[in-house]
N, C-alpha and C. Protein backbone atom coordinates (compact mmCIF):
# COMPACT_ATOMS: atom_id res chain seq x y z
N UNK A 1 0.82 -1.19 0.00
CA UNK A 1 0.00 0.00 0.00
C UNK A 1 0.87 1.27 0.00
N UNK A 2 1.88 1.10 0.89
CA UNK A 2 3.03 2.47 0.70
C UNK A 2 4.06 2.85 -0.58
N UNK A 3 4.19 1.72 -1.28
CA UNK A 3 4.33 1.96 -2.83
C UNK A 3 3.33 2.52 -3.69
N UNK A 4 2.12 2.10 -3.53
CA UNK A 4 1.27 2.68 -4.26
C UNK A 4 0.70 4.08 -4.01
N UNK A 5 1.31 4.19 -2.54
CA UNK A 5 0.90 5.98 -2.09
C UNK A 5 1.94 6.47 -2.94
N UNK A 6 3.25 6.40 -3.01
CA UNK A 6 3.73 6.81 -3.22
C UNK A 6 4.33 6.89 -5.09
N UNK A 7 3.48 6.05 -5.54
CA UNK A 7 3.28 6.24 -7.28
C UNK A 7 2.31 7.06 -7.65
N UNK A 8 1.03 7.11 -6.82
CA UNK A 8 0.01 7.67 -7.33
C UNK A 8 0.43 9.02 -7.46
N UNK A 9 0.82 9.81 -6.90
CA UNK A 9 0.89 11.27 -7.16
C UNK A 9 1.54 11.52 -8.29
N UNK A 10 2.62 10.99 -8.40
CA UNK A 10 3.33 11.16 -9.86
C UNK A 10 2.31 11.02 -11.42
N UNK A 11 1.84 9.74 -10.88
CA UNK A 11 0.98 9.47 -12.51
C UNK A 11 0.14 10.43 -12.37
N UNK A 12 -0.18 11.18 -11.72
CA UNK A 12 -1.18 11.94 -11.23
C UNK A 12 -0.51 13.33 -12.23
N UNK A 13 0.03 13.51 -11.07
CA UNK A 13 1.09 15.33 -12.21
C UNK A 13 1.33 15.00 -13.11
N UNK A 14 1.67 13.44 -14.08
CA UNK A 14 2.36 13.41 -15.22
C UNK A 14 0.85 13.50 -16.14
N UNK A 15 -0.13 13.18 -15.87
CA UNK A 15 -1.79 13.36 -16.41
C UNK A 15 -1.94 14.40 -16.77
N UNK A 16 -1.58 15.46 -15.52
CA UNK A 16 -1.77 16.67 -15.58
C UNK A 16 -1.60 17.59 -16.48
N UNK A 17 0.17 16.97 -16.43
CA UNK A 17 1.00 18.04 -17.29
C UNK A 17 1.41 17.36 -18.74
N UNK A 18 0.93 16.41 -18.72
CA UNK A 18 0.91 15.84 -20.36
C UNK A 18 -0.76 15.64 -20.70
N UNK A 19 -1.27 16.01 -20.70
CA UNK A 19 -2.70 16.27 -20.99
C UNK A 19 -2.93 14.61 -21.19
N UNK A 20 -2.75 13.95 -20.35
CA UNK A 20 -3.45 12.16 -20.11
C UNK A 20 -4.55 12.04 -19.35
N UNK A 21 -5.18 13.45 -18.77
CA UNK A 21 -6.39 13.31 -17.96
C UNK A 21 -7.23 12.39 -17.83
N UNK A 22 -8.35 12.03 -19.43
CA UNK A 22 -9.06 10.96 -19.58
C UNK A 22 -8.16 10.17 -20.70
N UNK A 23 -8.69 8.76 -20.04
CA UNK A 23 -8.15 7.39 -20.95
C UNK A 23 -8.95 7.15 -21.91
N UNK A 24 -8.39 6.99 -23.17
CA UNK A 24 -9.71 7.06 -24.57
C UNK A 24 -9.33 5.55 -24.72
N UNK A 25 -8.53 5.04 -24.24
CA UNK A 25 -8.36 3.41 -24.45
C UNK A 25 -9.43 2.23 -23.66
N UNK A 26 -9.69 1.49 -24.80
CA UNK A 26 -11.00 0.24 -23.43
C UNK A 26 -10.35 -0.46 -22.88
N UNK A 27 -11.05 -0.64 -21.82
CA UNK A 27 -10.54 -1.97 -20.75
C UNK A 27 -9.56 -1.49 -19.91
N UNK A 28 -9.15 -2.96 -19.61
CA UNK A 28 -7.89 -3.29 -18.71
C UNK A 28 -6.69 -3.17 -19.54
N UNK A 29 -6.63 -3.38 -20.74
CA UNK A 29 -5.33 -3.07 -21.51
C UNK A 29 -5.27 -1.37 -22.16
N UNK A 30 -6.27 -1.19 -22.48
CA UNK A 30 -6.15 0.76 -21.96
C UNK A 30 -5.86 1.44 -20.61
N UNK A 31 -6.23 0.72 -19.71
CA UNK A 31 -5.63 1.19 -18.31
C UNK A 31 -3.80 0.52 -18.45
N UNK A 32 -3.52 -0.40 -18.39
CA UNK A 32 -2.39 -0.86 -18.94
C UNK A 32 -0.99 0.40 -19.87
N UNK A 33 -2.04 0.35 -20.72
CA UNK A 33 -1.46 1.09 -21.60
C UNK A 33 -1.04 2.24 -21.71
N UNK A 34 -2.33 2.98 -20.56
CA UNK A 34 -2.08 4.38 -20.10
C UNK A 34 -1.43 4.37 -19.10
N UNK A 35 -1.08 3.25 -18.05
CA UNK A 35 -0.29 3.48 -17.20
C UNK A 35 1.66 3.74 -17.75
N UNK A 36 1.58 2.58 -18.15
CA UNK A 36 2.93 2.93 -19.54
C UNK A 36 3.08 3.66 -20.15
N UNK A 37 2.24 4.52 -20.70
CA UNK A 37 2.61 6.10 -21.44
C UNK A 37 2.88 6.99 -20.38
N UNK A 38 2.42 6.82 -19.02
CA UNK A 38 2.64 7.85 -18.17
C UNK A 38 4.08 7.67 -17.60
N UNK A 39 4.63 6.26 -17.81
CA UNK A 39 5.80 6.44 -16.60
C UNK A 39 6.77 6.36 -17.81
N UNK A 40 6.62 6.09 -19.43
CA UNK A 40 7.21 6.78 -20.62
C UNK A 40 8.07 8.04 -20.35
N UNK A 41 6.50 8.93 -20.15
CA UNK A 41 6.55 10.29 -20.22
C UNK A 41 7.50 10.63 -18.66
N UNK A 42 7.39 10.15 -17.42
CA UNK A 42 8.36 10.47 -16.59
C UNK A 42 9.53 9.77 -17.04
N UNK A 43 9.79 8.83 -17.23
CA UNK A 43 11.26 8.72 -17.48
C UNK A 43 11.44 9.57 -18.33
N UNK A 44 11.11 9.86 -19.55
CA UNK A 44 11.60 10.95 -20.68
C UNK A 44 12.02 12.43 -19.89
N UNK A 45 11.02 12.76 -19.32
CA UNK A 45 11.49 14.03 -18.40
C UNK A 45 12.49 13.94 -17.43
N UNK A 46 12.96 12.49 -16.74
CA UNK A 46 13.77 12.79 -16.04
C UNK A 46 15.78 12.78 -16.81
N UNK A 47 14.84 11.85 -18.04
CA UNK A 47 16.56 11.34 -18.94
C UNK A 47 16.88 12.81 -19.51
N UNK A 48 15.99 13.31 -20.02
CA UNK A 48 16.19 15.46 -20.29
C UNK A 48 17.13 16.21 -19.49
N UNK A 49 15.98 15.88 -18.32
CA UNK A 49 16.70 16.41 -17.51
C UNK A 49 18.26 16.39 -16.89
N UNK A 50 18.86 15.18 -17.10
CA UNK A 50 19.82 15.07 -16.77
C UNK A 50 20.76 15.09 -18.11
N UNK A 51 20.35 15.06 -19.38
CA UNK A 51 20.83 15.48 -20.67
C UNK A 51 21.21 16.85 -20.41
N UNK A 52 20.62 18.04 -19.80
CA UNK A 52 20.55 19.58 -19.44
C UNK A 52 21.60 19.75 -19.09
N UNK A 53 21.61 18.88 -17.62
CA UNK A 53 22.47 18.87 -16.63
C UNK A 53 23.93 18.46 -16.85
N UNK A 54 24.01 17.78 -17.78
CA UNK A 54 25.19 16.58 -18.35
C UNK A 54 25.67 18.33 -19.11
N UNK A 55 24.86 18.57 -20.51
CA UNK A 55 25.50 19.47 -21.31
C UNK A 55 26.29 20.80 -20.62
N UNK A 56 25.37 21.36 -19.65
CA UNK A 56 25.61 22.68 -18.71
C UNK A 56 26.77 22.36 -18.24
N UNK A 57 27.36 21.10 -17.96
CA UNK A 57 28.49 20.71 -17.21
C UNK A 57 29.58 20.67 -18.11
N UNK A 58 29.54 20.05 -19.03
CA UNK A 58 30.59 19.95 -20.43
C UNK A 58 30.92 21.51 -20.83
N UNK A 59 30.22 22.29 -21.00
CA UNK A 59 29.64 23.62 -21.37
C UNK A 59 30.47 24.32 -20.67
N UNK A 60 30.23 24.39 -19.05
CA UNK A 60 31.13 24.90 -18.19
C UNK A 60 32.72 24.66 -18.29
N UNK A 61 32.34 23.06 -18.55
CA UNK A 61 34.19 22.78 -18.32
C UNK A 61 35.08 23.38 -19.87
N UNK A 62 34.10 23.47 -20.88
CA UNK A 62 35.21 23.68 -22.12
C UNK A 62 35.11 25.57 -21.92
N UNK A 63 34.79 26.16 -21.20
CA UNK A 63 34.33 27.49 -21.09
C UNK A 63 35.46 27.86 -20.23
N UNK A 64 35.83 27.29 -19.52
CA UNK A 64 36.85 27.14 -18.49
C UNK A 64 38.17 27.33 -18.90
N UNK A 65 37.99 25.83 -20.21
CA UNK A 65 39.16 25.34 -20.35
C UNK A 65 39.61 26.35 -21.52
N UNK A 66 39.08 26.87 -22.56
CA UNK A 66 39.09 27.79 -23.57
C UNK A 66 39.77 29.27 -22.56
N UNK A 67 39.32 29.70 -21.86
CA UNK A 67 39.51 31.19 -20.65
C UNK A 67 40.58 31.17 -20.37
N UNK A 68 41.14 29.66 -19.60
CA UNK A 68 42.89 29.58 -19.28
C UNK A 68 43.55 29.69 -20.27
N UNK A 69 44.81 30.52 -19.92
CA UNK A 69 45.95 30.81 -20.66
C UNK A 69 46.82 29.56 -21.14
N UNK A 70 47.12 29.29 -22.25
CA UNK A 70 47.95 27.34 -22.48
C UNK A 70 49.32 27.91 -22.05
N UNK A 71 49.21 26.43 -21.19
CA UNK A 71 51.21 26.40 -20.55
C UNK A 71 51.73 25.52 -21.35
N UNK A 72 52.58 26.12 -21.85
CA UNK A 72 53.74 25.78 -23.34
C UNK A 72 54.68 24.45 -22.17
């Protein structure tokens, strides 16, 4: 039960904010199905996110490394 408290909110905001509100799929394999597009859509946002994070870092370091003066 404390796993499932703690999934529900997510599929919940990911509904939200990916417009998955209502399920146009039938059954149990549309519930299925929509549950899998939703945790799709969070992993995709979180692999981004750390794509951002990854580049900003590379970004920084050649920004760095370009600024220093080269020792001959």
């Amino acid at each position: 039960m404390r796993r499932r408290a703690a999934v529900e909110p997510v599929i919940g905001h990911l509904k939200d904010d990916h417009r998955m509100r209502r399920n146009h799929l039938k059954g149990r394999d549309g519930d299925r199905i929509n549950a899998v597009l939703a945790a799709a859509g969070y992993n995709f946002s979180l692999l981004r996110r750390w794509f951002a994070e990854l580049f900003s870092a590379l970004l920084w370091i050649l920004c760095r490394r370009l600024s220093q003066p080269h020792l001959a």
